[in-house]
N, C-alpha and C. Protein backbone atom coordinates (compact mmCIF):
# COMPACT_ATOMS: atom_id res chain seq x y z
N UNK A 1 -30.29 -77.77 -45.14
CA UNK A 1 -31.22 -76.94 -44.39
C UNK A 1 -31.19 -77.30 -42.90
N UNK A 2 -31.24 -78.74 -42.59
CA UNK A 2 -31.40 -79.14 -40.77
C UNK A 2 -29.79 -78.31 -40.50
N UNK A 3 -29.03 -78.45 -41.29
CA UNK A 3 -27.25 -78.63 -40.89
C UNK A 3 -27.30 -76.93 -40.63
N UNK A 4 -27.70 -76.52 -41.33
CA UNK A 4 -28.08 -74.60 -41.29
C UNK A 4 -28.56 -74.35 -39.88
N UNK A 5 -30.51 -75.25 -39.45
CA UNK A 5 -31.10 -74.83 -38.44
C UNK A 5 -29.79 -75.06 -36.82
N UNK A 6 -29.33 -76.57 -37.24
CA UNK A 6 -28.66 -76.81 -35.92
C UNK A 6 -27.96 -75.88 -35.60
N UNK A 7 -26.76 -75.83 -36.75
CA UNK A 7 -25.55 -74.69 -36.29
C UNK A 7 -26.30 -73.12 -35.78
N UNK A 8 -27.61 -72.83 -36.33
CA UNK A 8 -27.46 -71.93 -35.77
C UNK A 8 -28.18 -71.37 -34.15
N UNK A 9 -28.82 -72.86 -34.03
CA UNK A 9 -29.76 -72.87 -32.55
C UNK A 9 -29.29 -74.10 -31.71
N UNK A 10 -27.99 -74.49 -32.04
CA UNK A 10 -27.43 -75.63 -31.20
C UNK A 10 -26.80 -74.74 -30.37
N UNK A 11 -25.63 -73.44 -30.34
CA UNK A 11 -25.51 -73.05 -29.53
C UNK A 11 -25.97 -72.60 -28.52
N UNK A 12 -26.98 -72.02 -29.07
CA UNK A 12 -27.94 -71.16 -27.82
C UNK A 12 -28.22 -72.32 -26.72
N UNK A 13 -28.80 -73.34 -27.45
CA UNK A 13 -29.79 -74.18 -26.33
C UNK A 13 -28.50 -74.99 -25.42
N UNK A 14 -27.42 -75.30 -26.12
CA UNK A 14 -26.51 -75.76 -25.17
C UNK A 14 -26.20 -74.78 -24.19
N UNK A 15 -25.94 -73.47 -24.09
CA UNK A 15 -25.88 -72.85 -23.31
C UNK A 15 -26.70 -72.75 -22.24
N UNK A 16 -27.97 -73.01 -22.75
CA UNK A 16 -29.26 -72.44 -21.57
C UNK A 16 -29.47 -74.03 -21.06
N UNK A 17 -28.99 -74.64 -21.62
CA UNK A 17 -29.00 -75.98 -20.79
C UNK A 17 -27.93 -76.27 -19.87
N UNK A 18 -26.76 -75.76 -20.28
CA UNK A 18 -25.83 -75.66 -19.42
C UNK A 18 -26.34 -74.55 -18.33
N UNK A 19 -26.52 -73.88 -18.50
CA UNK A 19 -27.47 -72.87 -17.53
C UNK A 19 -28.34 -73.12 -16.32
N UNK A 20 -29.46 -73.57 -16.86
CA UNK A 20 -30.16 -74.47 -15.96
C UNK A 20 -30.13 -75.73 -15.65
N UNK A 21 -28.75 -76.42 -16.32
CA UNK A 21 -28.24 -77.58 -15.19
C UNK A 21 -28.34 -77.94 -13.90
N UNK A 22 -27.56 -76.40 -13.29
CA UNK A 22 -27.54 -76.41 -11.65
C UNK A 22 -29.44 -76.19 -11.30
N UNK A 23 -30.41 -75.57 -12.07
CA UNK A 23 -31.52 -76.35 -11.30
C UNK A 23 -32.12 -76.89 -11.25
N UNK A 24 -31.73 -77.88 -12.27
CA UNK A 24 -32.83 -79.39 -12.54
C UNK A 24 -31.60 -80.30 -11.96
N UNK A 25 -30.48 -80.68 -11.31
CA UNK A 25 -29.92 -81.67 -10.90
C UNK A 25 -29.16 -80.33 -9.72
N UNK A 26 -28.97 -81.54 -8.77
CA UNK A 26 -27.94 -81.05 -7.62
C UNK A 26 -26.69 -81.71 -8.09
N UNK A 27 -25.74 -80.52 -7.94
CA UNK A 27 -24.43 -80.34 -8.53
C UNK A 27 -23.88 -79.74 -7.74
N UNK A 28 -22.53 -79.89 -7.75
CA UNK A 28 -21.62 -78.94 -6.98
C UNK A 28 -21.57 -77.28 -7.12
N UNK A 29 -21.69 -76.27 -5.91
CA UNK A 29 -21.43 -75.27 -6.21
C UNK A 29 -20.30 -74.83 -7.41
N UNK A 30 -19.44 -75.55 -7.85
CA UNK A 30 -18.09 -74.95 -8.13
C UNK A 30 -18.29 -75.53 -9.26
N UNK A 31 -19.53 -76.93 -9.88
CA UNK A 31 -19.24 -77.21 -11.40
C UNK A 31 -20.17 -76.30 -11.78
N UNK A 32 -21.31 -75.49 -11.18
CA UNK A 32 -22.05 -75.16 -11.63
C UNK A 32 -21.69 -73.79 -12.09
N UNK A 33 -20.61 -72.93 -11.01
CA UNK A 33 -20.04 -71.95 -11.72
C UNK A 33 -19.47 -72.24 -12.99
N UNK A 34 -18.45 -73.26 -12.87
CA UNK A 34 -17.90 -73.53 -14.23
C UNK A 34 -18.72 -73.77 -15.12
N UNK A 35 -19.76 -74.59 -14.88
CA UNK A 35 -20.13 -74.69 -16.46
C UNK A 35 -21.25 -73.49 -16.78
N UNK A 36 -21.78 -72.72 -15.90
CA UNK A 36 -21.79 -71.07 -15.99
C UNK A 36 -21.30 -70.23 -16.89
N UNK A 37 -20.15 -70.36 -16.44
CA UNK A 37 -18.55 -69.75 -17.22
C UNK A 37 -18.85 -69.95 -18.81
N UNK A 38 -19.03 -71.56 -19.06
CA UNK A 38 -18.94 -72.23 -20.44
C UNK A 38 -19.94 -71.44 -21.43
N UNK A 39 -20.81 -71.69 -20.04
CA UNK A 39 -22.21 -71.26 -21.29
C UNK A 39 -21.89 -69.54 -21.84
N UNK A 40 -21.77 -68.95 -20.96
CA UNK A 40 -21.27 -67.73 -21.16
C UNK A 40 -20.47 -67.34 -22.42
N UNK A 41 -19.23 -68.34 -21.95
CA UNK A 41 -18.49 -68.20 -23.32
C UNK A 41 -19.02 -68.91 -24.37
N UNK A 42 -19.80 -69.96 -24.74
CA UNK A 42 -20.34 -69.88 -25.70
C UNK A 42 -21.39 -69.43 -26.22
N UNK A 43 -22.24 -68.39 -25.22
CA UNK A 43 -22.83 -67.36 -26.37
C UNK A 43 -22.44 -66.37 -26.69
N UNK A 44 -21.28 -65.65 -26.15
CA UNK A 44 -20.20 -64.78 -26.79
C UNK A 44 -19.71 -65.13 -27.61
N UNK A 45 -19.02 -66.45 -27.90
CA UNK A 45 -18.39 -66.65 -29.38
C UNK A 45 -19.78 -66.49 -30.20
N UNK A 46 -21.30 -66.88 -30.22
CA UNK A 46 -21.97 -67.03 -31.23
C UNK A 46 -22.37 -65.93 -31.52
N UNK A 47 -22.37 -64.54 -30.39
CA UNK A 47 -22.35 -63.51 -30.89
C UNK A 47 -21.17 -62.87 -31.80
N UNK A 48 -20.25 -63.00 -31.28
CA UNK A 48 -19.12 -62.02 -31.81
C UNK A 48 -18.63 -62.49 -33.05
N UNK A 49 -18.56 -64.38 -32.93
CA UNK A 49 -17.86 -64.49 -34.82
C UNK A 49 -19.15 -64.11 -35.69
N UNK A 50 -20.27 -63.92 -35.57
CA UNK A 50 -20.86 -63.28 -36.70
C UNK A 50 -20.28 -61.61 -37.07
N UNK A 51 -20.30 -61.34 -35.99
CA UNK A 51 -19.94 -59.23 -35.77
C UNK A 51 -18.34 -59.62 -36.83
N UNK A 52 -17.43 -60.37 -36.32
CA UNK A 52 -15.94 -60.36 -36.68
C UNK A 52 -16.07 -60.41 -37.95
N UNK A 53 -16.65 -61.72 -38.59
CA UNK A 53 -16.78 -61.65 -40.12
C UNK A 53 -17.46 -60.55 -40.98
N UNK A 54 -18.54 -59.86 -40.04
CA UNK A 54 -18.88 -58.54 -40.77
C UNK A 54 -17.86 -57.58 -40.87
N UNK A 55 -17.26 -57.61 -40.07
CA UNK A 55 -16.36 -56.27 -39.91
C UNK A 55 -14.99 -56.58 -40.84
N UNK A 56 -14.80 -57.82 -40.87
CA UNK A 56 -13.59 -58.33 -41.72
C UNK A 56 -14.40 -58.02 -42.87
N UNK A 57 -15.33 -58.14 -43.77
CA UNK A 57 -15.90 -58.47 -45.12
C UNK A 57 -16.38 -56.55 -45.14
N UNK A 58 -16.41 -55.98 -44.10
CA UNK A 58 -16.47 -54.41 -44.13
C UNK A 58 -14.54 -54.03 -45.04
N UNK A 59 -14.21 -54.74 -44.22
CA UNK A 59 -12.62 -54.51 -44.43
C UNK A 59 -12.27 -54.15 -45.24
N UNK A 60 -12.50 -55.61 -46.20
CA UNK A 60 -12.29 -56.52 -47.41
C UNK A 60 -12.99 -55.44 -48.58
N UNK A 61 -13.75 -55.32 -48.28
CA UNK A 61 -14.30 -54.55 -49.51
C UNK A 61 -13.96 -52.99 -49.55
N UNK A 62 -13.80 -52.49 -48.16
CA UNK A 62 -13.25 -50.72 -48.19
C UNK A 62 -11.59 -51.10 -48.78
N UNK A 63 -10.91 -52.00 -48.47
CA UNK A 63 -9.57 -52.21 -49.45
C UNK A 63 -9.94 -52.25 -50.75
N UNK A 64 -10.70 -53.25 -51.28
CA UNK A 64 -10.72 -53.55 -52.74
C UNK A 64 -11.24 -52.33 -53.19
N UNK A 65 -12.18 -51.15 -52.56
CA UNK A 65 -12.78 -49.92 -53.62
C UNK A 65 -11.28 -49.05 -53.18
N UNK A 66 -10.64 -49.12 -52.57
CA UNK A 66 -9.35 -47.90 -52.47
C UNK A 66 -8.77 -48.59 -53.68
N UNK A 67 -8.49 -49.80 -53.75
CA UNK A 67 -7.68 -50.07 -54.89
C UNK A 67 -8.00 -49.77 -56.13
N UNK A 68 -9.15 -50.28 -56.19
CA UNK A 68 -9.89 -49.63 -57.74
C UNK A 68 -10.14 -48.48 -57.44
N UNK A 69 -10.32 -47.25 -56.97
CA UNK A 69 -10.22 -45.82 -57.29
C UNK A 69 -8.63 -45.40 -57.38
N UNK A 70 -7.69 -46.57 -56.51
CA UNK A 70 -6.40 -45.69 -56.70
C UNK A 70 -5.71 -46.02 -58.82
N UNK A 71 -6.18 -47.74 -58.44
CA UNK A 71 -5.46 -47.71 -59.85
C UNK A 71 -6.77 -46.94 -61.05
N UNK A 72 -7.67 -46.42 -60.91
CA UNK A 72 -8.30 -45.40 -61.84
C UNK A 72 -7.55 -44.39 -61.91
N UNK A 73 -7.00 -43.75 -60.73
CA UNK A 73 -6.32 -42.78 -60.64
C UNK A 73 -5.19 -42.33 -61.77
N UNK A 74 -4.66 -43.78 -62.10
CA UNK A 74 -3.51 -43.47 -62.85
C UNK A 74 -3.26 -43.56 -64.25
């Protein structure tokens, strides 16, 4: 259950911590873009591999009913 909560609210908060890094510490203009960048990309991956596996398991299953209606077919 904790191993469930982390994975699924460890990303977020690393992000928004990476986020507001640059304004709780003085940092360089240029790490703060970068790690900007980071956070960014990691709440895009936590959005999108959920969407990917739906759409793969959409896939997965519109194959398996063509197959079973084709071999009914015959």
């Amino acid at each position: 259950m904790v191993r469930r909560l982390l994975s699924w609210t460890l990303p977020p908060a690393l992000a928004l911590g990476l986020l507001s890094l640059g304004t709780l510490t003085p940092i360089p203009d240029l790490l703060d873009k970068v790690l900007s960048w980071v956070a960014f990309a990691i709440l895009l991956v936590y959005v999108c591999v959920p969407m990917w596996e739906y759409h793969r398991e959409q896939q997965t299953d519109q194959s398996s009913s063509a197959a079973i209606s084709s071999r009914d077919q015959t």
